[in-house]
Protein backbone atom coordinates (compact mmCIF):
# COMPACT_ATOMS: atom_id res chain seq x y z
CA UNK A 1 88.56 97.04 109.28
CA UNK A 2 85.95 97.79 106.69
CA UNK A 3 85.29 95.90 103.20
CA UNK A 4 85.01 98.72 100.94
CA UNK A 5 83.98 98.10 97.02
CA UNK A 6 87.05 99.14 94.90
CA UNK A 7 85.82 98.37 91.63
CA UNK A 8 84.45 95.93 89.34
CA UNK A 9 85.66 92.49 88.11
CA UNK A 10 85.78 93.52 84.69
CA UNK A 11 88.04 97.01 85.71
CA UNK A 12 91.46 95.26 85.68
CA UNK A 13 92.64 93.18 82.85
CA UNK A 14 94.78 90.08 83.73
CA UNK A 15 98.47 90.67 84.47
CA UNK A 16 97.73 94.59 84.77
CA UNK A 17 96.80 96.60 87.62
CA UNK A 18 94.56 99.72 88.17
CA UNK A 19 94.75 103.22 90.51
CA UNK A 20 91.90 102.71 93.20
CA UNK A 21 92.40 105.76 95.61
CA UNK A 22 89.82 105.57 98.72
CA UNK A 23 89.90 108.16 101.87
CA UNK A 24 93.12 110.30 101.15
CA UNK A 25 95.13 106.89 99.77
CA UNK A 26 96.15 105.20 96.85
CA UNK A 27 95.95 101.50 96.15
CA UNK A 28 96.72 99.52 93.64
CA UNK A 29 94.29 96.69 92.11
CA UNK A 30 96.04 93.54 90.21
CA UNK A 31 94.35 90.83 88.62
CA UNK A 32 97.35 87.51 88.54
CA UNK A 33 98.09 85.70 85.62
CA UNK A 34 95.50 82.84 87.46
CA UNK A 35 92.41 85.37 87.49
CA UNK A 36 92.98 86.34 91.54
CA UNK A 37 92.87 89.71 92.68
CA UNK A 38 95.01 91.55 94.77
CA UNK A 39 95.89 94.85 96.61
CA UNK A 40 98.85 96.88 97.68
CA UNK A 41 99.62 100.48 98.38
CA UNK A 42 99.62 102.68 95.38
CA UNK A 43 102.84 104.43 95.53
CA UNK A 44 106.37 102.91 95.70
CA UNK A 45 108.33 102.96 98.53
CA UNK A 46 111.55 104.65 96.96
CA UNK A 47 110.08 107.63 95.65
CA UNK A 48 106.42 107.42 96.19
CA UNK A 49 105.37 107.24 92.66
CA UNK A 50 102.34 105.66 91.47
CA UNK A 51 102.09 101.93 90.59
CA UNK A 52 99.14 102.19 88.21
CA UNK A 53 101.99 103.55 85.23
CA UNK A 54 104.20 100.23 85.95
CA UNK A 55 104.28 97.32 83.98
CA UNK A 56 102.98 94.48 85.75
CA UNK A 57 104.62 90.94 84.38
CA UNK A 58 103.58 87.63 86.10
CA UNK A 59 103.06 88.79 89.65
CA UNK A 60 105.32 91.52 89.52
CA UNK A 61 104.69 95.26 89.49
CA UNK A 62 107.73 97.55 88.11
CA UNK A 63 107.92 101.27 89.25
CA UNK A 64 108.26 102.82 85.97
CA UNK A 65 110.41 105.44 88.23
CA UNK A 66 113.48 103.14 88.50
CA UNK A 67 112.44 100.24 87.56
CA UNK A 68 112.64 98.60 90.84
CA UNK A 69 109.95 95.24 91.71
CA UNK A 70 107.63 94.15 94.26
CA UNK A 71 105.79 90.81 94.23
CA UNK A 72 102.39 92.19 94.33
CA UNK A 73 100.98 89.17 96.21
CA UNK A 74 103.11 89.40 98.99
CA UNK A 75 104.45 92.73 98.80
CA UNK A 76 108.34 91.73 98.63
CA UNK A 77 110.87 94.09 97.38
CA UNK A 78 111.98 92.00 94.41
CA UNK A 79 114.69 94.51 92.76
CA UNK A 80 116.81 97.40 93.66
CA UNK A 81 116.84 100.24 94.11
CA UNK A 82 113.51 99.64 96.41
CA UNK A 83 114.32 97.58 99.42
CA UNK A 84 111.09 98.26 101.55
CA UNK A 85 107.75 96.31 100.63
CA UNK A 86 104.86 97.58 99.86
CA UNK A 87 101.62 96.85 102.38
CA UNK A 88 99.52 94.45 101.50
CA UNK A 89 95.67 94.39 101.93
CA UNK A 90 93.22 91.56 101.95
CA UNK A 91 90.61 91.25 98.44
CA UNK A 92 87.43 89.67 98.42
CA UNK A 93 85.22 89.29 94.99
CA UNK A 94 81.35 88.97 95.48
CA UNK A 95 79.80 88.37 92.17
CA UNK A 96 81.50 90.60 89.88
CA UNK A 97 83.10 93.35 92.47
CA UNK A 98 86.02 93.56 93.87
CA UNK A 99 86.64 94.17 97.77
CA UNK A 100 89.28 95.58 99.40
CA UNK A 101 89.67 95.48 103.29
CA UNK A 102 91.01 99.20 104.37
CA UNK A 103 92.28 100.64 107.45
């Protein structure tokens, strides 16, 4: 699978997350309280709505749909109503960008 530049270092502001879409899908960027980045899918899995208007606290993302968490790190359904985790993909940073490793 391809590296593909998603954005920059300075893009996403600790404990928040940006929209990154790349070849017909959405990601999500976080940066963790610790300064590590990481990617998921951008859409929830109850009702496919976008991540990027959640409220990320700690490592969680909320889906400002229902309000349901995943553990962004790992992807984990953390609340109800969602019960199916998100994917996870593997994030590099080389200098000041930010990798992510697509399908």
């Amino acid at each position: 699978m391809p590296w593909v530049k998603a954005c920059s270092t300075d893009d996403v502001e600790e404990e928040d997350l940006i929209r990154w879409d790349h070849a017909g899908a959405t990601y999500a960027i976080y940066q963790s309280p610790e300064g590590e980045f990481f990617a998921t899918a951008g859409l929830c899995t109850h009702e496919q709505v976008h991540l990027c208007d959640g409220l990320v606290m700690g490592h969680l993302i909320e889906c400002p749909k229902h309000n349901g968490q995943f553990d962004y790190r790992t992807g984990a359904a953390k609340r109800t109503p969602v019960c199916v985790a998100l994917q996870t993909f593997a994030v590099k940073v080389e200098g000041d960008a930010v990798y992510v490793e697509v399908p």
